[in-house]
Protein backbone atom coordinates (compact mmCIF):
# COMPACT_ATOMS: atom_id res chain seq x y z
CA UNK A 1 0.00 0.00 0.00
CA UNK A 2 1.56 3.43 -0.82
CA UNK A 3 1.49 6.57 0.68
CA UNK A 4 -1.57 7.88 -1.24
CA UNK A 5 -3.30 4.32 -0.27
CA UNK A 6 -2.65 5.26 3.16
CA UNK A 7 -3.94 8.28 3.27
CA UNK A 8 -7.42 7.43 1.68
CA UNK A 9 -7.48 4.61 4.01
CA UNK A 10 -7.06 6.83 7.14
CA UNK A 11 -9.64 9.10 5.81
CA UNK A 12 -12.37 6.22 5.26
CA UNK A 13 -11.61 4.98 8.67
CA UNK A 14 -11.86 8.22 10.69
CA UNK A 15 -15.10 9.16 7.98
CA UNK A 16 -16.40 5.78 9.27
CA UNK A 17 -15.48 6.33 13.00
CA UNK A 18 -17.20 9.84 13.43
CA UNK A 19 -20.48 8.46 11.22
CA UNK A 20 -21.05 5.19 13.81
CA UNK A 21 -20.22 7.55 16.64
CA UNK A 22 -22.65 10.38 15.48
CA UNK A 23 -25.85 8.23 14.20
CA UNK A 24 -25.17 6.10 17.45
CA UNK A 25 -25.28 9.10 20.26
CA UNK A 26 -27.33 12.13 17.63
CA UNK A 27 -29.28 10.86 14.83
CA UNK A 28 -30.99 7.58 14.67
CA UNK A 29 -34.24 8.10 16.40
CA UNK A 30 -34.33 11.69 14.73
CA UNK A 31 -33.79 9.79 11.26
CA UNK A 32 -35.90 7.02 12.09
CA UNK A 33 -39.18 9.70 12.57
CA UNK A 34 -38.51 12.09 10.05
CA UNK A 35 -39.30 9.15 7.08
CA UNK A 36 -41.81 6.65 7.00
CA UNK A 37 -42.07 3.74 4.84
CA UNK A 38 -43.75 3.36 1.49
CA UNK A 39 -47.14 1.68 3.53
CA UNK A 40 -48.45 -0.95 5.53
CA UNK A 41 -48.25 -4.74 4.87
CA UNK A 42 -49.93 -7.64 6.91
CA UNK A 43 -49.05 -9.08 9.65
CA UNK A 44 -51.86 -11.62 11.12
CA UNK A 45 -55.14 -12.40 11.84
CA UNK A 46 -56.14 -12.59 15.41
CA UNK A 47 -59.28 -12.81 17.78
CA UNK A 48 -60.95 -9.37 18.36
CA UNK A 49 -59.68 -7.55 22.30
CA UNK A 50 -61.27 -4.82 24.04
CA UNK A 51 -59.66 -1.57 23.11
CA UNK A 52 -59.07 -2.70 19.02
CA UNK A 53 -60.17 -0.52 16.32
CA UNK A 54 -63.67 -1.71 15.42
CA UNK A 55 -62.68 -0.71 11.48
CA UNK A 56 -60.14 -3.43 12.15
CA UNK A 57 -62.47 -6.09 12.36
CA UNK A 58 -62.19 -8.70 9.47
CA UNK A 59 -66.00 -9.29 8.72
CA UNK A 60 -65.46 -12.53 6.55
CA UNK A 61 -63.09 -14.41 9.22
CA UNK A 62 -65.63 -13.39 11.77
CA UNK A 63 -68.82 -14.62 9.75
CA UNK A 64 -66.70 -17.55 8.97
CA UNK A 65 -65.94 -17.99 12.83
CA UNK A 66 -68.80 -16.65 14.67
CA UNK A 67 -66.88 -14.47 16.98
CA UNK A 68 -65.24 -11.14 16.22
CA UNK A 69 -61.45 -11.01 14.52
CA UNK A 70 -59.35 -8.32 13.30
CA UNK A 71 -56.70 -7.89 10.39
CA UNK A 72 -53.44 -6.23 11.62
CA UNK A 73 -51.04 -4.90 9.80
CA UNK A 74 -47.51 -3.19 10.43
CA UNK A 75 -45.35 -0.20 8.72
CA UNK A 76 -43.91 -1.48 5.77
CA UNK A 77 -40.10 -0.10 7.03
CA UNK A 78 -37.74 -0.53 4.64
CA UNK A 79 -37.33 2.51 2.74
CA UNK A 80 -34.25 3.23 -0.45
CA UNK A 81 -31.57 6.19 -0.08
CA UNK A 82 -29.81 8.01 -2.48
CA UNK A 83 -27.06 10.14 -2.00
CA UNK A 84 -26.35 12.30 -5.04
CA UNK A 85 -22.99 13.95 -4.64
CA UNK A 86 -21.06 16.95 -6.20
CA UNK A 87 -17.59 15.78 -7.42
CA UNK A 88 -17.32 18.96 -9.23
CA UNK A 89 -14.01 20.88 -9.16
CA UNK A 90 -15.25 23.59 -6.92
CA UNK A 91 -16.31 20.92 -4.02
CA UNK A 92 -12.92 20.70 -3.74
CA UNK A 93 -11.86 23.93 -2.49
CA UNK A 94 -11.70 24.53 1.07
CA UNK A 95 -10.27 27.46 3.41
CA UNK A 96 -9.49 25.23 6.20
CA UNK A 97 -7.70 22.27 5.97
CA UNK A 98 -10.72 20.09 4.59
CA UNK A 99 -12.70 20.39 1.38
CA UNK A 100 -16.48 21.20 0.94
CA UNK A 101 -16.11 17.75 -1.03
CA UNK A 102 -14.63 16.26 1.97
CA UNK A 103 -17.66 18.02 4.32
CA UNK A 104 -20.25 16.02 1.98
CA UNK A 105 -18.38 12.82 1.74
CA UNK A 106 -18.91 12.82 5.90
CA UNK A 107 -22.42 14.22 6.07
CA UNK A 108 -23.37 11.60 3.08
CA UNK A 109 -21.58 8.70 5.12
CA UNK A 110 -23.51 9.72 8.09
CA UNK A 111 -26.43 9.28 6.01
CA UNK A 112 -25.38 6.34 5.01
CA UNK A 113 -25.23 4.91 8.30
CA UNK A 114 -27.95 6.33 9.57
CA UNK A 115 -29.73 4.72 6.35
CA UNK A 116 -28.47 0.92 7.20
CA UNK A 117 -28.84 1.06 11.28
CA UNK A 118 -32.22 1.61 9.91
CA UNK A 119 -32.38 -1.08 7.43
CA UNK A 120 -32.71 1.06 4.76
CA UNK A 121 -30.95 0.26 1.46
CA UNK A 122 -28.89 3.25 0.12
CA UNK A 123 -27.72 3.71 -2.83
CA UNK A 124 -24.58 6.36 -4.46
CA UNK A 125 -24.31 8.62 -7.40
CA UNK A 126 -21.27 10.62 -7.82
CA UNK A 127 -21.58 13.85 -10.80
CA UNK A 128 -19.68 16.47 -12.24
CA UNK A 129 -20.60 17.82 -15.74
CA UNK A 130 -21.52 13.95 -15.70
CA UNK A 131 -22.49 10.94 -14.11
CA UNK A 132 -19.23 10.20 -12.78
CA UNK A 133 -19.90 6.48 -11.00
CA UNK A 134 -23.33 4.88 -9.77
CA UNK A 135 -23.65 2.48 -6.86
CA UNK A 136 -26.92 0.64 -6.87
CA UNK A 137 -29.04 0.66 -3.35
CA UNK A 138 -28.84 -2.43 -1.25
CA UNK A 139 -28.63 -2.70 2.78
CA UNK A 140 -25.22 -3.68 4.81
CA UNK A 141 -22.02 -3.24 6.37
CA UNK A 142 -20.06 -4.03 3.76
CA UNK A 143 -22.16 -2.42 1.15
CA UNK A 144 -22.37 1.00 3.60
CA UNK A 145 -18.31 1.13 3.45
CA UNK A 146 -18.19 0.24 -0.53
CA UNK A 147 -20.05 3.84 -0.71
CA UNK A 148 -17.99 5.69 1.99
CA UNK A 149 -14.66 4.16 -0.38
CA UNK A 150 -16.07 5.70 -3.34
CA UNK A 151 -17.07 8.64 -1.43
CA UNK A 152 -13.69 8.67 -1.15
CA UNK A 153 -11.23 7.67 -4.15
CA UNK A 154 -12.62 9.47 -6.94
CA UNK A 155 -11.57 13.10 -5.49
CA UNK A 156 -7.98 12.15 -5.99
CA UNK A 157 -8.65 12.18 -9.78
CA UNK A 158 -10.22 15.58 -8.99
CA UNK A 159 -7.19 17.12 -6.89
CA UNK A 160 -4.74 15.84 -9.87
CA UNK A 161 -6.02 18.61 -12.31
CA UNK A 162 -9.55 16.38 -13.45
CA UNK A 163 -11.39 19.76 -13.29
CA UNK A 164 -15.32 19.38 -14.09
CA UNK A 165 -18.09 21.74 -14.16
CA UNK A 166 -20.95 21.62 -11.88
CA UNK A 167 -24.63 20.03 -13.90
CA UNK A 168 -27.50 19.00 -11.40
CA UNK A 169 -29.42 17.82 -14.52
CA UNK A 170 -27.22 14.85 -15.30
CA UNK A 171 -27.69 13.27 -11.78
CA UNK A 172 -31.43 13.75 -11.47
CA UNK A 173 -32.21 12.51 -14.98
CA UNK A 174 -30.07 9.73 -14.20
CA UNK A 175 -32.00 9.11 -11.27
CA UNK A 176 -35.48 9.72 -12.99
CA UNK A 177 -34.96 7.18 -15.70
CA UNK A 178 -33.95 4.34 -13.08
CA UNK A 179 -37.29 1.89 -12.23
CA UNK A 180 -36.75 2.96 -8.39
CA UNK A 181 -39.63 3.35 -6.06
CA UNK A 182 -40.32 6.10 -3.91
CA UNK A 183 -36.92 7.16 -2.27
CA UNK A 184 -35.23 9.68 -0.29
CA UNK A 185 -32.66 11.26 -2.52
CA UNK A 186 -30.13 13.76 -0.87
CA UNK A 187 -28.78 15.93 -3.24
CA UNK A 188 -25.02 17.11 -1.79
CA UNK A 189 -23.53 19.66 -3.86
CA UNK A 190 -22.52 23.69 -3.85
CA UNK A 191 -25.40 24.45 -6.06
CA UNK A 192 -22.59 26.70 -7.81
CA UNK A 193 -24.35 26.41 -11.16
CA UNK A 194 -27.41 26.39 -13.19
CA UNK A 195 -30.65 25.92 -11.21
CA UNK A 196 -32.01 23.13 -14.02
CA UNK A 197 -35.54 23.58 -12.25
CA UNK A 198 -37.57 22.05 -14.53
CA UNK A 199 -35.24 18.60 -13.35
CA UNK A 200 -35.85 19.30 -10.46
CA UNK A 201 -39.46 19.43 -10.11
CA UNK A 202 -39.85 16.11 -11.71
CA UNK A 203 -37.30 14.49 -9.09
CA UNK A 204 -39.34 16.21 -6.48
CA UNK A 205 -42.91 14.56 -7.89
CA UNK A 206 -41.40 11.57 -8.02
CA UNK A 207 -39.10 11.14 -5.28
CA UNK A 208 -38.73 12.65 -1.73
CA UNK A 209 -36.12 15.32 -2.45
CA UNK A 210 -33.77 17.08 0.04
CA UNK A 211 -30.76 19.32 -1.29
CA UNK A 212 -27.95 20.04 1.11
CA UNK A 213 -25.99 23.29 0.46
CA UNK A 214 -22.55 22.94 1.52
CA UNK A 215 -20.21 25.95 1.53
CA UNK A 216 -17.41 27.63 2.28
CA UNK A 217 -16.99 30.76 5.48
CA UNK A 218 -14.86 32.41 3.16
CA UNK A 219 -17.85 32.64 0.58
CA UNK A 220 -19.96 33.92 3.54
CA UNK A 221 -17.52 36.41 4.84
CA UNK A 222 -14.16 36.97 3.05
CA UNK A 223 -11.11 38.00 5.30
CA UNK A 224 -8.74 40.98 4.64
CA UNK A 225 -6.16 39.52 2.77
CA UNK A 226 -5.00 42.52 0.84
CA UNK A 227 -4.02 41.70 -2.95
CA UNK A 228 -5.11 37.95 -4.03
CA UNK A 229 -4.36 36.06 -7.28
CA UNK A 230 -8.03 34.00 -8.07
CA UNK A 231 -8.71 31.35 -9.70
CA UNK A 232 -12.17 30.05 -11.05
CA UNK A 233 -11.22 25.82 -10.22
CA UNK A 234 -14.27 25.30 -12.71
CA UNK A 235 -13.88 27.79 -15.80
CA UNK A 236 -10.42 28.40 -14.96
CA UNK A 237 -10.84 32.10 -14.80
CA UNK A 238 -8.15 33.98 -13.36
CA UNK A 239 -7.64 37.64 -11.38
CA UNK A 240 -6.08 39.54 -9.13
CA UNK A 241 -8.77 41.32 -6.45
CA UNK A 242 -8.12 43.38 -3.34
CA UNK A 243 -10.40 41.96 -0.79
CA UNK A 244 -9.09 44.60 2.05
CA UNK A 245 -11.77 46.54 -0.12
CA UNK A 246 -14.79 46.80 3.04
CA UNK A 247 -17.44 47.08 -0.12
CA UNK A 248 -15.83 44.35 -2.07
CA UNK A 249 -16.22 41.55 0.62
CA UNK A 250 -19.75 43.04 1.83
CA UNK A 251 -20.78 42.73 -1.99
CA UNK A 252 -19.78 39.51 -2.18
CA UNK A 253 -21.64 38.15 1.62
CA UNK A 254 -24.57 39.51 -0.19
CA UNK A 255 -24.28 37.67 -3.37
CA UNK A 256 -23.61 34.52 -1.46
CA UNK A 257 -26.85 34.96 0.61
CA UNK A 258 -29.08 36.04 -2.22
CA UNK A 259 -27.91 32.89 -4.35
CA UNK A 260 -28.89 30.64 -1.71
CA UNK A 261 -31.97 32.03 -0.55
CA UNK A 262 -33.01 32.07 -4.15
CA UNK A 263 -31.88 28.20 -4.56
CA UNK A 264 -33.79 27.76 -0.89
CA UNK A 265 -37.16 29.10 -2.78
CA UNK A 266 -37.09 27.43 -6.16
CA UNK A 267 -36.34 23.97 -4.37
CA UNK A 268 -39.46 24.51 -1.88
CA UNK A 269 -41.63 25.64 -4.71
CA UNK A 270 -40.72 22.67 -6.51
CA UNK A 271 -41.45 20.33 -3.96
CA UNK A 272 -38.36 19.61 -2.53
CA UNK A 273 -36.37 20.43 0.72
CA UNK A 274 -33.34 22.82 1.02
CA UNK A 275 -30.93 22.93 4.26
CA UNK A 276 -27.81 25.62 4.28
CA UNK A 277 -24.70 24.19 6.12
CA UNK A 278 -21.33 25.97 5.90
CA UNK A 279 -18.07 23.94 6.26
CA UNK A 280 -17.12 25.77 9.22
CA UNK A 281 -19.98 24.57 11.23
CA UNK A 282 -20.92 21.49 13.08
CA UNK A 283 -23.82 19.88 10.81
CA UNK A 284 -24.74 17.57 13.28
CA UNK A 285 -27.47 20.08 15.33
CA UNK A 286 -28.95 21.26 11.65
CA UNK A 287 -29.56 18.09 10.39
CA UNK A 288 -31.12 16.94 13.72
CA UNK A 289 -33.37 19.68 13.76
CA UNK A 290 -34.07 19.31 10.35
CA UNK A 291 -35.05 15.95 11.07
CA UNK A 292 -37.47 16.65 13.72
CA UNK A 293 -39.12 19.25 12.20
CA UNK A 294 -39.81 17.81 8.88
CA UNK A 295 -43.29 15.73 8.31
CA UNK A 296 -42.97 11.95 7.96
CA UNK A 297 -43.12 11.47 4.12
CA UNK A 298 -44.25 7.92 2.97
């Protein structure tokens, strides 16, 4: 195993590591109520007991028997997960010494996991400009860490000069021509690009949709760093920009917050879901409260 091996290695393990710990202690029972499964299914016939549901009575078992039974069924749990996420160029910059592509990888493993302690079969696209790799759903361990490796591997390609634009409508067609029921798709990415709503309404009809904004402080609230060379990691644009500038950096906080507050409206008019989490912050709290306040949706 080489050095790069290594690394990736340590990273899947500690990604691993904090996901158990979190959906363990945080998340599970907030996961487990904020989705219900696709119906009920039966479970037995039994004699009628005080206290039963009267509309649960089974009319031709209790003809048949001559004393009252009822039919009872229970949730039909298992539910499929998708994680659609950003492998785009810009995921992988970062002001701190981890990516907004490495922030996703962890919040989508801890979705993972929350998605299998549940018994939940999740599933894994990975896009750019283009469906970059596809990982169909099924439950378990071993499948759980397949997707946290390919979370993973594929960003190495990316930090080697693989630069690729940032095009929501290739995962979600992707996803909307797959024979997959009902499912819970997360949609990880920047959302630094076109808003491809149309695509997005139809995912939303069709499948329970919940985009996760993940960005960067300095995109919130650049620091005074006098004269900076930039450069676009996407369209490869380059300048030179003096960010001690007090107007500059206020121009661009409000930029930032206007693009995602109009991104937060589209996606809720479509259907969807939209949550706002910045790389600097601890996501844990926002998704559990995201959780909890949601509606079950079956």
């Amino acid at each position: 195993m080489d050095e790069s091996e290594q690394s990736i290695f340590k990273k899947i393990e500690q990604i691993k590591f904090n996901a158990v710990r979190i959906v363990d202690d945080v998340l599970a029972g907030a996961y487990r109520s904020a989705f219900k499964g696709s119906g009920m299914e039966f479970e037995e016939v039994r004699e009628y007991q005080p206290g039963d549901e009267v509309r649960s009575i089974d009319w031709n078992v209790t003809a048949r028997m001559g004393r009252p039974f009822i039919k009872r069924f229970q949730e039909e749990r298992e539910l499929t997960v998708m994680l659609l996420v950003d492998m785009s160029a810009s995921s992988q910059f970062g002001s701190t010494s981890d990516s907004k592509g490495h922030y996703m990888a962890e919040i989508a493993a801890v979705l993972a996991f929350s998605a299998i302690k549940n018994n939940d079969k999740i599933g894994l696209l990975l896009f750019s400009d283009e469906v970059e790799s596809f990982l169909y759903p099924k439950k378990g361990v071993t499948h759980v860490m397949r997707v946290v490796r390919d979370l993973m591997q594929p960003r190495q390609k990316l930090e080697k000069g693989h630069d690729r634009n940032t095009d929501l409508s290739k995962p979600l067609q992707f996803i909307g021509n797959l024979q997959l029921r009902r499912s819970i798709c997360f949609l990880l990415s920047d959302f630094l690009c076109p808003m491809a709503e149309h695509d997005i309404m139809l995912t939303a009809k069709k499948h329970d949709l919940i985009g996760i904004a993940v960005t960067d402080r300095f995109e919130h609230n650049f620091p005074n760093l006098s004269y900076v060379h930039m450069r676009d990691l996407e369209s490869g644009q380059e300048a030179v920009v003096d960010t001690s500038s007090e107007e500059w950096r206020q121009q661009v906080a409000m930029q930032e917050e206007k693009r995602l507050q109009t991104w937060k409206k589209m996606m809720q008019k479509s259907g969807a879901s939209f949550i706002d989490l910045s790389s600097d912050r601890n996501y844990i709290p926002i998704l559990k409260q995201f959780f909890k306040a949601r509606k079950p949706v079956m």
